[in-house]
N, C-alpha and C. Protein backbone atom coordinates (compact mmCIF):
# COMPACT_ATOMS: atom_id res chain seq x y z
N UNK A 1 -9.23 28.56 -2.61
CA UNK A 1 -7.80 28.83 -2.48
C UNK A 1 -7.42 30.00 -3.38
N UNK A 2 -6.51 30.66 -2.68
CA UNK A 2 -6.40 32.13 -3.63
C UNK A 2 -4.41 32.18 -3.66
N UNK A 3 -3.93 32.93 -4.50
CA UNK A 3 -2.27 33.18 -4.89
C UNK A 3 -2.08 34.24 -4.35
N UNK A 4 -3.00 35.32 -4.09
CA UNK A 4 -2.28 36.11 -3.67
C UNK A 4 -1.70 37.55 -4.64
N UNK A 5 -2.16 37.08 -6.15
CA UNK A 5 -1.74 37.76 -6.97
C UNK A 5 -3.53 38.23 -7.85
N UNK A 6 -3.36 39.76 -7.14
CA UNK A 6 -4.12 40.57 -7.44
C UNK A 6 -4.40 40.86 -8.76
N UNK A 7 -5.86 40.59 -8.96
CA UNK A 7 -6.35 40.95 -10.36
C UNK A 7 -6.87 42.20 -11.13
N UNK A 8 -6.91 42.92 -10.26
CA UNK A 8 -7.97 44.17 -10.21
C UNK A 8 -8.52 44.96 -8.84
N UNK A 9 -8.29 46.17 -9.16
CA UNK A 9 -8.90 46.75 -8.28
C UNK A 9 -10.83 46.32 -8.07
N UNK A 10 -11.54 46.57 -7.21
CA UNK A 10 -12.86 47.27 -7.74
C UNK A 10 -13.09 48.41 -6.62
N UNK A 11 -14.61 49.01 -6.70
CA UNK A 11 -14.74 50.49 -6.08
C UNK A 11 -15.87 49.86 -5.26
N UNK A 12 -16.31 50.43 -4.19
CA UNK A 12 -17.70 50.23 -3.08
C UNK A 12 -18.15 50.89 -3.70
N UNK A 13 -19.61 50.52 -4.01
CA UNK A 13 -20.75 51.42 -4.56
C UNK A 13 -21.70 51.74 -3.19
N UNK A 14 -21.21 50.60 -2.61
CA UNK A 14 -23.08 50.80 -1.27
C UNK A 14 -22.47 49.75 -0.28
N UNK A 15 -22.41 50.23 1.34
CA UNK A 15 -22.25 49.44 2.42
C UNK A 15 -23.61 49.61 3.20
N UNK A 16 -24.11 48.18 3.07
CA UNK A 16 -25.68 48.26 3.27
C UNK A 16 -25.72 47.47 4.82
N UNK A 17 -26.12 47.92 6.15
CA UNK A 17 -26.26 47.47 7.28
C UNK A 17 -27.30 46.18 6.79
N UNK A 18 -26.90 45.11 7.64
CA UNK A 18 -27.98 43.98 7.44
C UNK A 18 -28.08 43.53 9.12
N UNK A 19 -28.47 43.72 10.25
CA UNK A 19 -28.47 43.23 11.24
C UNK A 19 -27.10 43.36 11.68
N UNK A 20 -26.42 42.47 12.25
CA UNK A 20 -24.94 42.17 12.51
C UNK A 20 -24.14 42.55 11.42
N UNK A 21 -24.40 42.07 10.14
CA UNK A 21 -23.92 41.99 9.48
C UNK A 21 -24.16 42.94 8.38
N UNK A 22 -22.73 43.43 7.34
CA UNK A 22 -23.16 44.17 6.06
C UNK A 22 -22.76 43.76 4.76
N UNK A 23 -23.83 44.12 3.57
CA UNK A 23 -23.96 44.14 2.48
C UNK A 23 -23.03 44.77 1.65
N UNK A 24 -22.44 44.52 0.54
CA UNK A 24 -21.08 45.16 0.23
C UNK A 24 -21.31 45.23 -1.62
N UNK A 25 -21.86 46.12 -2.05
CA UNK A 25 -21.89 46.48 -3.42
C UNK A 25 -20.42 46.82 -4.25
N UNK A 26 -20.25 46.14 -4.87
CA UNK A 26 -18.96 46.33 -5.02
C UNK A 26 -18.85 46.19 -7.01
N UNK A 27 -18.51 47.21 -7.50
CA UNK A 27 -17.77 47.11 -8.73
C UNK A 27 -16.83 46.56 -9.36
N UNK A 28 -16.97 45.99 -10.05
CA UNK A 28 -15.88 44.96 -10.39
C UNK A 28 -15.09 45.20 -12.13
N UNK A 29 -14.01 45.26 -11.89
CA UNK A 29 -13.20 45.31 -13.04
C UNK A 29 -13.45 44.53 -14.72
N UNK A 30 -13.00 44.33 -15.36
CA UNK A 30 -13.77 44.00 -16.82
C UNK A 30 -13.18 42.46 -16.72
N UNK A 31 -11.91 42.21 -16.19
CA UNK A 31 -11.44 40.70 -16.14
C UNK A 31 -12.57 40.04 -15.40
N UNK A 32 -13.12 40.44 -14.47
CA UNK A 32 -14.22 39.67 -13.49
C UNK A 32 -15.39 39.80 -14.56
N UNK A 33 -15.91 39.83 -15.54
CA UNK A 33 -16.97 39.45 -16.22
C UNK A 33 -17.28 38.39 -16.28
N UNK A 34 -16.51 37.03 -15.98
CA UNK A 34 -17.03 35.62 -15.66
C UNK A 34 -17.63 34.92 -14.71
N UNK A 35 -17.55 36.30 -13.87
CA UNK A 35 -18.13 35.67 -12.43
C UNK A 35 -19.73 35.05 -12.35
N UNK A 36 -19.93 34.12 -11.32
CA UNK A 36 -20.82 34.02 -11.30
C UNK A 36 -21.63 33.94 -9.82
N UNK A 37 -22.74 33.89 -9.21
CA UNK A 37 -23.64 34.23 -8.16
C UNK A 37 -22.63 32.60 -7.55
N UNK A 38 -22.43 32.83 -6.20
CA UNK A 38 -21.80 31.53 -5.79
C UNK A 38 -20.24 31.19 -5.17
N UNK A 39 -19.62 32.18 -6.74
CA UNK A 39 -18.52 32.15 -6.71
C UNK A 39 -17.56 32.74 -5.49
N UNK A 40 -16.58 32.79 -5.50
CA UNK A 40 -15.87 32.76 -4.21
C UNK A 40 -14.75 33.73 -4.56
N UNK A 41 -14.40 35.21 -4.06
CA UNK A 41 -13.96 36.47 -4.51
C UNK A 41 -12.73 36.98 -3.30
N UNK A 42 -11.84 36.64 -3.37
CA UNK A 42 -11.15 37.67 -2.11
C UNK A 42 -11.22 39.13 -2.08
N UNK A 43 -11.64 39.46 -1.06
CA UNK A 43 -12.06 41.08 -1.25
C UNK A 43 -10.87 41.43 -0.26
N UNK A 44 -9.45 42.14 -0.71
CA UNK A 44 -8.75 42.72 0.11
C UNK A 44 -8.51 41.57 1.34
N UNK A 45 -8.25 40.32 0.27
CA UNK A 45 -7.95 39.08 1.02
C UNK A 45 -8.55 38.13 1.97
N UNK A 46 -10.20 38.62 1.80
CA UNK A 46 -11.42 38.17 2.84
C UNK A 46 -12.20 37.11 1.67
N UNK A 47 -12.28 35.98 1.73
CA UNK A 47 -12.60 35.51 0.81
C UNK A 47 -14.65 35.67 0.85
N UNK A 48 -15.47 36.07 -0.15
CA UNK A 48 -16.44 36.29 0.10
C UNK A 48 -17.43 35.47 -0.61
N UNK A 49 -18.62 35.27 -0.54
CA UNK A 49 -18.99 34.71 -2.18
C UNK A 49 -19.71 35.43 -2.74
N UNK A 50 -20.23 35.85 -3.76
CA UNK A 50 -21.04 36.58 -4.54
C UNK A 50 -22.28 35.92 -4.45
N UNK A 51 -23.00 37.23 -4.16
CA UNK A 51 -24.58 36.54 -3.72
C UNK A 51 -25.39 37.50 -4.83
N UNK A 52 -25.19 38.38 -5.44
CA UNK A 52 -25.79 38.83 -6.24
C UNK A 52 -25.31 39.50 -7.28
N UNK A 53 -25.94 39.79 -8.39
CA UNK A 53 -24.86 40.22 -9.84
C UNK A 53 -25.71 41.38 -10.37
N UNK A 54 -25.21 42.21 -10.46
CA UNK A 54 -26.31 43.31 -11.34
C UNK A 54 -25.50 44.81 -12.76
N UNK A 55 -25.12 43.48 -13.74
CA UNK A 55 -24.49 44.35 -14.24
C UNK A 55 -23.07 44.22 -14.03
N UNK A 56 -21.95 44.95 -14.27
CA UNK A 56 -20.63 45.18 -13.58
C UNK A 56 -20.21 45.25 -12.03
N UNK A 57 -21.74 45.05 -11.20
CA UNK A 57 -21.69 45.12 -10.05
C UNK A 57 -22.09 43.62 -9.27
N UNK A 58 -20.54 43.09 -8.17
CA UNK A 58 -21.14 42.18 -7.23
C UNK A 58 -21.31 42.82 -5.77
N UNK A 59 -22.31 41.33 -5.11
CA UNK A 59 -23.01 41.61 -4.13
C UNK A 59 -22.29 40.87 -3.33
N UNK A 60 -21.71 41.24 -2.08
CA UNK A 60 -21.07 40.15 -0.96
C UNK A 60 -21.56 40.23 0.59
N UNK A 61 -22.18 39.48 1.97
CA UNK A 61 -22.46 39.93 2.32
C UNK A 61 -21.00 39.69 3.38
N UNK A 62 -21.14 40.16 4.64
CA UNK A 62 -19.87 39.91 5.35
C UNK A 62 -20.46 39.98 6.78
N UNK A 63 -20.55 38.88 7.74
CA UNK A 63 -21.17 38.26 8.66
C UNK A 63 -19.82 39.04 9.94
N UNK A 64 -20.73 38.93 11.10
CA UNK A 64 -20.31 39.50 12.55
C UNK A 64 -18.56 38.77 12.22
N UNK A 65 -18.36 37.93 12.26
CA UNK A 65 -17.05 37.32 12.75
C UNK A 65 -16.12 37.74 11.95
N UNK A 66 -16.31 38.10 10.41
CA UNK A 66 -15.85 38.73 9.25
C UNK A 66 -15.42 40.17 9.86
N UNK A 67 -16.60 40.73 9.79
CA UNK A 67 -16.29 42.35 10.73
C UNK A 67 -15.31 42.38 11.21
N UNK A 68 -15.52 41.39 12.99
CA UNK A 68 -14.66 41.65 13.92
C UNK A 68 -12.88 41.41 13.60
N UNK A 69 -12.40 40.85 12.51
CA UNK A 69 -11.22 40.32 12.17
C UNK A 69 -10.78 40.99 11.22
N UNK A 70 -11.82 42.10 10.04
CA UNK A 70 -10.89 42.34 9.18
C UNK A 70 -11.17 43.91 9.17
N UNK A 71 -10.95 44.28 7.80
CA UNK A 71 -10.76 45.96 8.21
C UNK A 71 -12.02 46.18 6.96
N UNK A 72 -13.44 45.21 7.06
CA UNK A 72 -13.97 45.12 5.89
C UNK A 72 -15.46 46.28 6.42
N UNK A 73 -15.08 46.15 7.72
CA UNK A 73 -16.12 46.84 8.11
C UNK A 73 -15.85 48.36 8.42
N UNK A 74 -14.34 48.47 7.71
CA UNK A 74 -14.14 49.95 7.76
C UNK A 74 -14.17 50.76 6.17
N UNK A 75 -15.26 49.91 5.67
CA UNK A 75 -15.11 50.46 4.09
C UNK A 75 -16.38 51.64 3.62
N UNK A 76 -16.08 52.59 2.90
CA UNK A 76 -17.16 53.60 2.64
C UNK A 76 -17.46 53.48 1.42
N UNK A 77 -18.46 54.10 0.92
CA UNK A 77 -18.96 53.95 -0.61
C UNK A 77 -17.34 54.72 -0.97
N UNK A 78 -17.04 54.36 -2.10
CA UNK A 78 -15.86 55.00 -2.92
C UNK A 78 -15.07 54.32 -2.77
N UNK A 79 -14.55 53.35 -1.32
CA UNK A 79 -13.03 52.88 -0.97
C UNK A 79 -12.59 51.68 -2.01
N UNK A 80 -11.40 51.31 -2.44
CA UNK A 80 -11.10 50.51 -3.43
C UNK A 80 -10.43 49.09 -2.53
N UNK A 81 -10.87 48.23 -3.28
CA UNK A 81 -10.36 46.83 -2.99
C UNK A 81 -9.91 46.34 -3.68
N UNK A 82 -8.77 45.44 -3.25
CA UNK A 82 -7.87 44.41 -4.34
C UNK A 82 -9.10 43.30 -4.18
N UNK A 83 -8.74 42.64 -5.05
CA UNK A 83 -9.64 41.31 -6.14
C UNK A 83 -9.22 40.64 -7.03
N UNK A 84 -9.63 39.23 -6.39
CA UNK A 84 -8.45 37.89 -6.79
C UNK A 84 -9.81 37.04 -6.75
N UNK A 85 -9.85 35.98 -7.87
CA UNK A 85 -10.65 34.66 -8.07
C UNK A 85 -10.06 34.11 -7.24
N UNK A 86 -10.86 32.60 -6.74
CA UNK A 86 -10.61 31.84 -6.32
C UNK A 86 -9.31 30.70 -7.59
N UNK A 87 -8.32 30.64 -7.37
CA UNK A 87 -7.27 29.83 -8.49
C UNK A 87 -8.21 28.52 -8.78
N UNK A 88 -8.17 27.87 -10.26
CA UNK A 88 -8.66 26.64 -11.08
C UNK A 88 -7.72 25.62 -10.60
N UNK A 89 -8.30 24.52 -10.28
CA UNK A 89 -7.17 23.61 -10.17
C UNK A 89 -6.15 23.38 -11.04
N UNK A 90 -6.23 24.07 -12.12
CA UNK A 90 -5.55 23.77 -13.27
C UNK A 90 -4.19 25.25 -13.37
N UNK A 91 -4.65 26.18 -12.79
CA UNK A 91 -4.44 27.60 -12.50
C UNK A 91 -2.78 27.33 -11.89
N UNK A 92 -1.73 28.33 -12.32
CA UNK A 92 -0.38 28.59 -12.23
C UNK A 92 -0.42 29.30 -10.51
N UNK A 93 0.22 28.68 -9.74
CA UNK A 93 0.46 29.12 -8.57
C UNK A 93 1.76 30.18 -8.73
N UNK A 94 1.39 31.54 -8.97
CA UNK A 94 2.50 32.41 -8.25
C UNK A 94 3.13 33.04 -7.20
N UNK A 95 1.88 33.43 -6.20
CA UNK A 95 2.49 33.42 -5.27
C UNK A 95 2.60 32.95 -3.95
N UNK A 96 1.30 32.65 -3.36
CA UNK A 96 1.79 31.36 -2.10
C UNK A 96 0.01 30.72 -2.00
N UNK A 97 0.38 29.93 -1.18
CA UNK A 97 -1.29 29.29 -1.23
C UNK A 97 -1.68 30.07 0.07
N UNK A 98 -3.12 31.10 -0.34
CA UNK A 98 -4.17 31.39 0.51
C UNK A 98 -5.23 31.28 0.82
N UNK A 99 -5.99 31.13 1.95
CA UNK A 99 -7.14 31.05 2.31
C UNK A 99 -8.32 31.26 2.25
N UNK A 100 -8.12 32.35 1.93
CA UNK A 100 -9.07 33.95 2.55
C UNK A 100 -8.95 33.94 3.79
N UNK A 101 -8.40 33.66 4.56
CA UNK A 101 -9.15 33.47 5.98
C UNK A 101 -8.11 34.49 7.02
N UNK A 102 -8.67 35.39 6.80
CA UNK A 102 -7.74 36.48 7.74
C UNK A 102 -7.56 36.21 8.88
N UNK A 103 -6.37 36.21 9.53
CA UNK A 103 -6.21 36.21 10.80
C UNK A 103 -6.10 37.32 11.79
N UNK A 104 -6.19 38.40 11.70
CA UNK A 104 -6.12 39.71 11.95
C UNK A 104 -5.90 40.85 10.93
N UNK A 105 -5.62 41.99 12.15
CA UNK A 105 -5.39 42.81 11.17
C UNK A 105 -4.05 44.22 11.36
N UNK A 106 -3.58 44.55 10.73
CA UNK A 106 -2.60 45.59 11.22
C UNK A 106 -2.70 46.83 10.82
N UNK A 107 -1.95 47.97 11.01
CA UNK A 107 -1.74 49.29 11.22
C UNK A 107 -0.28 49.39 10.54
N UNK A 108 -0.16 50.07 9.27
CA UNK A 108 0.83 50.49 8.83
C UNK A 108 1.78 51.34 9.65
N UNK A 109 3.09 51.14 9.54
CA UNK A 109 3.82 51.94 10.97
C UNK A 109 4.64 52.65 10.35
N UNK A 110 4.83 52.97 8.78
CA UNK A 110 5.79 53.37 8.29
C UNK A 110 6.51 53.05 7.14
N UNK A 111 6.30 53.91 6.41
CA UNK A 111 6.55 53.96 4.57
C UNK A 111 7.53 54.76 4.04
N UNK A 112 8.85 53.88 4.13
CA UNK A 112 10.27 54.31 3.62
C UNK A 112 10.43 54.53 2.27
N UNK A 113 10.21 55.36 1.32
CA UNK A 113 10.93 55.47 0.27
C UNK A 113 11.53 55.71 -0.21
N UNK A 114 12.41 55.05 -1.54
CA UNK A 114 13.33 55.17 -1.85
C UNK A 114 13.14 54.90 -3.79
N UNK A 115 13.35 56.59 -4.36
CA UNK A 115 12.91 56.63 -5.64
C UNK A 115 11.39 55.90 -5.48
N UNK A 116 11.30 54.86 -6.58
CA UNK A 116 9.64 54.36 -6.98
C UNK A 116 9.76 52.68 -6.29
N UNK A 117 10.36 52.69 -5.39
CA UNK A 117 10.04 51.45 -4.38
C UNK A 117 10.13 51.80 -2.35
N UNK A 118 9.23 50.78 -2.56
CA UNK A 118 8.62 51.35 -0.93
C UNK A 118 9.13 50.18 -0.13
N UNK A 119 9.54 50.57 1.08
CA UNK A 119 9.46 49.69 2.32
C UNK A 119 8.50 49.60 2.95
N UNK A 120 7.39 48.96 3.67
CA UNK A 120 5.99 49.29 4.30
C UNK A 120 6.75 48.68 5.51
N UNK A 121 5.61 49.33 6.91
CA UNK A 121 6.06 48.55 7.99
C UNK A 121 4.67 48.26 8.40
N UNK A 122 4.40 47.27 8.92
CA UNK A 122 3.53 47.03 9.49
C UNK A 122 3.66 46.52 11.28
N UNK A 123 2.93 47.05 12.01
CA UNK A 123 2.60 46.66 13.40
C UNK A 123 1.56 45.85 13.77
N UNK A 124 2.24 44.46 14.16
CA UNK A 124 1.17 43.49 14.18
C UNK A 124 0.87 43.03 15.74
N UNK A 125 -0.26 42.38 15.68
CA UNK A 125 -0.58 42.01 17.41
C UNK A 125 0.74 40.81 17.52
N UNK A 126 0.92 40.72 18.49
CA UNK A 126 2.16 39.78 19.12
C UNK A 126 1.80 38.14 18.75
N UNK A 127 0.48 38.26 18.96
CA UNK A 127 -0.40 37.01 18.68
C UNK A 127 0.17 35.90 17.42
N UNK A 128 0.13 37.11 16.19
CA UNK A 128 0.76 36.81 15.29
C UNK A 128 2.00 36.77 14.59
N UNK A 129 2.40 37.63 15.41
CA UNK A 129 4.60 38.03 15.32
C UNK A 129 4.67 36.35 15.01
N UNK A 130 4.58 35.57 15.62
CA UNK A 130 5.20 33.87 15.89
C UNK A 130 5.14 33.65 14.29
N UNK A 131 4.21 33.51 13.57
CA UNK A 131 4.29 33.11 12.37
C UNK A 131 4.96 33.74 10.75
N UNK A 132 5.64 34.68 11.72
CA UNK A 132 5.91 35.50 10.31
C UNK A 132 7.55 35.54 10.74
N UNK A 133 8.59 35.45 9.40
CA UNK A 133 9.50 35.17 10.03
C UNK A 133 10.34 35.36 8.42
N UNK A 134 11.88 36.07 8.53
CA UNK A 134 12.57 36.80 7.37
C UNK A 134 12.06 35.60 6.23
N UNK A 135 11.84 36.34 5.10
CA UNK A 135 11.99 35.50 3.33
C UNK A 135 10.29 35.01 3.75
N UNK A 136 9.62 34.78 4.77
CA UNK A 136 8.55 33.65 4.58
C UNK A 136 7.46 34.39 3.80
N UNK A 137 6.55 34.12 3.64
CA UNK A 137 5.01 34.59 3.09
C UNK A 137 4.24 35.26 3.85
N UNK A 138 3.66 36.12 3.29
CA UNK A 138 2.21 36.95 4.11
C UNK A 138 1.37 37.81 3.19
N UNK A 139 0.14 37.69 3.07
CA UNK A 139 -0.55 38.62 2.41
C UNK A 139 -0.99 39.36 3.54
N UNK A 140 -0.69 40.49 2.58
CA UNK A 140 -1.07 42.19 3.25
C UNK A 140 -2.35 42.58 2.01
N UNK A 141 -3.51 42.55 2.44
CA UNK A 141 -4.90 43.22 2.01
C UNK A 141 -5.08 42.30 1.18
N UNK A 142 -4.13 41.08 0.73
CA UNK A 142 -4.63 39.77 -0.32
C UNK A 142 -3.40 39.79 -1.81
N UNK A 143 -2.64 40.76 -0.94
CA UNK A 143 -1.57 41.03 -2.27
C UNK A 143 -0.37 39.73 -1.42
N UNK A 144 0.01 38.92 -2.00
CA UNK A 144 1.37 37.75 -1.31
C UNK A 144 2.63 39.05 -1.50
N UNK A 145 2.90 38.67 -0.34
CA UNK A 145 4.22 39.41 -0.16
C UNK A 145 5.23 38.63 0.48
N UNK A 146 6.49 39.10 0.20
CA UNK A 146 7.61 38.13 1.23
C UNK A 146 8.11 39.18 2.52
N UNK A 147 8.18 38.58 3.80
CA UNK A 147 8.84 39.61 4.75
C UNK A 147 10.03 39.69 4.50
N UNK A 148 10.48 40.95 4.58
CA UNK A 148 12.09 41.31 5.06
C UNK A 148 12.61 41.21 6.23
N UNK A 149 11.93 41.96 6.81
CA UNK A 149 12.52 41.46 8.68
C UNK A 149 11.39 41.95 9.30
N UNK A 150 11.92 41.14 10.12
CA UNK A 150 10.83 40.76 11.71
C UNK A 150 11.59 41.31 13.19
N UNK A 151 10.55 42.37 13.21
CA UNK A 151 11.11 42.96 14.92
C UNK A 151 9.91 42.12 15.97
N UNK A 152 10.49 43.04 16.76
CA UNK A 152 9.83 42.37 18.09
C UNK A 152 8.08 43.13 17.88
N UNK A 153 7.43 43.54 17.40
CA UNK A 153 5.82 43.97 16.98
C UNK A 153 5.42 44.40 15.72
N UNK A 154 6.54 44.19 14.97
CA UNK A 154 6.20 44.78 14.06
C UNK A 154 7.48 44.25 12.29
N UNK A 155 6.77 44.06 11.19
CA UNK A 155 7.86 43.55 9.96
C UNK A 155 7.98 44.72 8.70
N UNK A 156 8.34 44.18 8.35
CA UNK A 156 8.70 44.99 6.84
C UNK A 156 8.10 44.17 5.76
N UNK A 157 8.06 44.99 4.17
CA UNK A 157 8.06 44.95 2.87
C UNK A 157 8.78 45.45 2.27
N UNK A 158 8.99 45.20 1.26
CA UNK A 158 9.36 45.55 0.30
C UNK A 158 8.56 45.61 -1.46
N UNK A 159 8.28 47.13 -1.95
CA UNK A 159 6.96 46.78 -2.53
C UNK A 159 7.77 47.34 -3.81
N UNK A 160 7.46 46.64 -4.97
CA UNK A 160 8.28 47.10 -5.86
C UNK A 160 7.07 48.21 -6.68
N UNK A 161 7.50 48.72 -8.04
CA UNK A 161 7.13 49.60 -8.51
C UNK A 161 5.50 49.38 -8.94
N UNK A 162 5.49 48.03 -9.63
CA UNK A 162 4.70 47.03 -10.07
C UNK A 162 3.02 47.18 -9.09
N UNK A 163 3.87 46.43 -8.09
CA UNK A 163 2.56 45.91 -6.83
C UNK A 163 1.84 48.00 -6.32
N UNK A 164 2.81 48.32 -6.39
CA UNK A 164 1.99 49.82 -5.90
C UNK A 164 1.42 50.43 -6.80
N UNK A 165 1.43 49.97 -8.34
CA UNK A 165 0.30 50.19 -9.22
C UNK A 165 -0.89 49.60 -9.58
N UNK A 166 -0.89 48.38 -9.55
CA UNK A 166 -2.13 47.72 -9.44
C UNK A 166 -3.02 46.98 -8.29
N UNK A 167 -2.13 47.56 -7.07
CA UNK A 167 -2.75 47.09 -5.98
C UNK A 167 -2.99 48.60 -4.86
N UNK A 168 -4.10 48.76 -3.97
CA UNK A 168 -4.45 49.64 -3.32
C UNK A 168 -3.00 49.75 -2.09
N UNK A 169 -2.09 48.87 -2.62
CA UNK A 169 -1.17 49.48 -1.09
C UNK A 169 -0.38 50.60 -1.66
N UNK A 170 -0.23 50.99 -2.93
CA UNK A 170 -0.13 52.24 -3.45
C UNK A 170 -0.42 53.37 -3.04
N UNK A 171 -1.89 53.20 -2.34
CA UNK A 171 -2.43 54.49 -2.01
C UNK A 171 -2.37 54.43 -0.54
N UNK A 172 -1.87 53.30 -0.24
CA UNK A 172 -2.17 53.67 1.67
C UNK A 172 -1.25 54.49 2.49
N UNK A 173 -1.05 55.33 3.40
CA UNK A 173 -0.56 55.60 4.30
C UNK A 173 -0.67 55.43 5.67
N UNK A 174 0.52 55.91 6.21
CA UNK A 174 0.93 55.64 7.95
C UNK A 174 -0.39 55.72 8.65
N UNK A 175 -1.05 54.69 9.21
CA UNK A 175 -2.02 54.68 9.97
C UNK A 175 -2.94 54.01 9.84
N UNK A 176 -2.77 53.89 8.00
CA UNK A 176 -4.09 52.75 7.61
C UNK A 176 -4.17 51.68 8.29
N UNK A 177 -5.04 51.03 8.39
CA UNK A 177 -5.73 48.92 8.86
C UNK A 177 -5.44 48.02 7.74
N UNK A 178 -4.47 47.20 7.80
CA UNK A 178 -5.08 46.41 6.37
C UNK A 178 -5.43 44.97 6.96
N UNK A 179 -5.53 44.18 6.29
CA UNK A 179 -5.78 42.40 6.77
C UNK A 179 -4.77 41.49 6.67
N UNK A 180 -4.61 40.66 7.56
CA UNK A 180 -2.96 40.26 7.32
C UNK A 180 -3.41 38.71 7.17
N UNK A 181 -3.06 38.00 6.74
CA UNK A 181 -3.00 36.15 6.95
C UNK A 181 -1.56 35.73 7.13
N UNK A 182 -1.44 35.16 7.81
CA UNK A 182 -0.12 34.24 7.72
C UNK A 182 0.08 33.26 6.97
N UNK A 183 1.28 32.81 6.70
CA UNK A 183 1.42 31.44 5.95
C UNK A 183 0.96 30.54 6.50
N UNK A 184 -0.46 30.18 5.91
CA UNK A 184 -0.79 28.89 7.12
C UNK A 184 -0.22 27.14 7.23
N UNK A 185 1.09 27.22 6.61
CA UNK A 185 2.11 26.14 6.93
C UNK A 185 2.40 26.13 8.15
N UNK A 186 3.23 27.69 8.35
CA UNK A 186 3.34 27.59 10.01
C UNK A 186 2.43 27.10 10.65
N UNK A 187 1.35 27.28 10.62
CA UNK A 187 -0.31 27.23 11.51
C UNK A 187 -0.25 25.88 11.39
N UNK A 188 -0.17 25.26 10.58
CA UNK A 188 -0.38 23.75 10.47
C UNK A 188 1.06 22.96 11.41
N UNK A 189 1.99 23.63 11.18
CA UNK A 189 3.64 23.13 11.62
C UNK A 189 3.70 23.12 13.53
N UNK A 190 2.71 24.41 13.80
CA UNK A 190 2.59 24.69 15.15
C UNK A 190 1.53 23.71 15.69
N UNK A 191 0.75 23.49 15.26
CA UNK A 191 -0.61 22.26 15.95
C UNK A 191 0.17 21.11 15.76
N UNK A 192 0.95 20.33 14.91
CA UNK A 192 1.47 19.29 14.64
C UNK A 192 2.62 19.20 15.96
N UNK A 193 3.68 20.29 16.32
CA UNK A 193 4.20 20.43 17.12
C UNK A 193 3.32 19.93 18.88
N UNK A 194 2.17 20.83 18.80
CA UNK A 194 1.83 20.83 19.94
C UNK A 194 1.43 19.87 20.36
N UNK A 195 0.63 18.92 19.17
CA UNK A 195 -0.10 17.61 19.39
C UNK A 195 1.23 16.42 19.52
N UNK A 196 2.25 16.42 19.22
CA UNK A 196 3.57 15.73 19.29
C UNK A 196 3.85 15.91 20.73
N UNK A 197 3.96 17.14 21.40
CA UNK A 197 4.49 17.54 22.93
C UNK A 197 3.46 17.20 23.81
N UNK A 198 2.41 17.00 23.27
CA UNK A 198 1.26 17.02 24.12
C UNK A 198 1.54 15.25 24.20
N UNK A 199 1.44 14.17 23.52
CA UNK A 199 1.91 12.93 23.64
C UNK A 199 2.91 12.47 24.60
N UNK A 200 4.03 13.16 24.22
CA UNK A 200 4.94 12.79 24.97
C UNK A 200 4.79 13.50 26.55
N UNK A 201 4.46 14.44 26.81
CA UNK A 201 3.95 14.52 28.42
C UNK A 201 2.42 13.99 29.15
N UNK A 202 2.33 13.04 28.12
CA UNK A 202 0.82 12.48 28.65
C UNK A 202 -0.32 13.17 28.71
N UNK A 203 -0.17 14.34 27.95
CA UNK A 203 -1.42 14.82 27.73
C UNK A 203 -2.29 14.46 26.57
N UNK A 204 -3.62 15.04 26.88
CA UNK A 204 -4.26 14.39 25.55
C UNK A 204 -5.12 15.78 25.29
N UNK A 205 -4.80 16.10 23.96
CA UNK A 205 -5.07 16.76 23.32
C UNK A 205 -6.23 17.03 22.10
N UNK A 206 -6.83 18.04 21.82
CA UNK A 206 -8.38 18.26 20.64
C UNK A 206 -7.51 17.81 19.50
C-alpha cells in the first residue's frame, strides 16, 4: 500500500530487454538507503519489487502486462521517476490509500499557469472518466492528487509550488504519458453496486 506522497526522485541508469519483459536499473535517492532485495517500490506509481541492489542502485523487473498499462516501458537511460516505499503499518497516511496498480494511462492536454502554480489537464480514456469525479483522489505518476473538474475526456489539477519541485510533474509537458490509478473506493463501490443489481434482476453474477 502506498500514500501517494513522493519521496524522491531517482534517475534510469539501464533499460535492459528481458524477453517480454524489461529490466529497470534505477538510482535511488539517499532516503532509500534502507531498502532491501524484496521490497516493494512505486516507480512513478507502478508498484515494483526490488530484485537486485548494487550500491545506490535498484533493480526492478517489469513484466508484459506492466508494459502494456503503464508508461514504464517508455523510459530511457537518464528519465527520472517519482519514488515512494511501500507505507509501515504504523506509517501516517497523507494522502490517499494506493495500490500500485495502475489502471491506465494518460496524455497531458494542457498546462495553465499562473505565477509558480500550475493547472495540469489530463486526457483520459472514457473507460476511466466514471471514476474520477470533482474534490475525489487520483494519482498522476504516484504523486496523490485531488481533481478539480471533470469534463467529458478529460480533468484537471491543481499543482502547487511544492509538488512541482520534488516531483517529475515539474518537468512534464503537453503531450507527455503519465500513469493514472483511480481511487479504488469507487472500484470497490461500482462491483458492490453491480453485484446488488445483478440480485435483484435474477442474475447471477462472478
Amino acid at each position: 500500500m502506498f500514500t501517494g506522497l513522493v519521496e524522491g526522485q531517482g534517475i534510469v541508469q539501464a533499460v535492459t530487454p528481458e524477453g517480454v519483459a524489461v529490466r529497470l536499473d534505477i538510482e535511488m535517492p539517499p532516503v532509500f538507503d534502507d531498502i532491501h532485495i524484496g521490497d516493494s517500490i512505486a516507480i512513478s506509481g507502478c508498484c515494483l519489487t526490488v530484485v537486485e541492489l548494487r550500491g545506490s542502485t535498484a533493480a526492478f523487473q517489469a513484466g508484459q502486462e506492466t508494459l502494456s498499462k503503464t508508461s514504464l516501458g517508455r523510459l530511457t537511460t537518464g528519465s527520472r521517476v517519482n519514488l515512494e516505499r511501500s507505507v509501515p503499518a504504523a506509517g501516517r497516511m497523507g494522502g490517499h490509500f494506493m495500490q500500485g496498480h495502475v489502471d491506465g494511462v494518460a496524455e497531458i492536454a494542457a498546462i495553465d499557469r499562473d505565477g509558480e502554480w500550475v493547472t495540469m489537464w489530463f486526457r483520459v480514456p472514457r473507460s476511466l472518466m466514471i471514476y474520477l469525479v470533482p474534490k475525489g483522489s487520483v494519482a498522476v505518476d504516484g504523486v496523490s492528487l485531488t481533481v478539480v473538474n471533470v469534463e467529458d475526456d478529460r480533468f484537471s489539477v491543481a499543482l502547487i509550488p511544492h509538488t512541482l519541485e520534488v516531483t517529475t510533474l515539474g518537468q512534464r509537458v503537453a503531450g507527455d504519458i503519465v500513469n493514472i490509478e483511480t481511487d479504488i473506493i469507487g472500484r470497490y463501490v461500482e462491483r458492490l453496486l453491480a453485484a446488488r443489481l445483478g440480485e435483484h434482476s435474477g442474475e447471477i453474477t462472478a
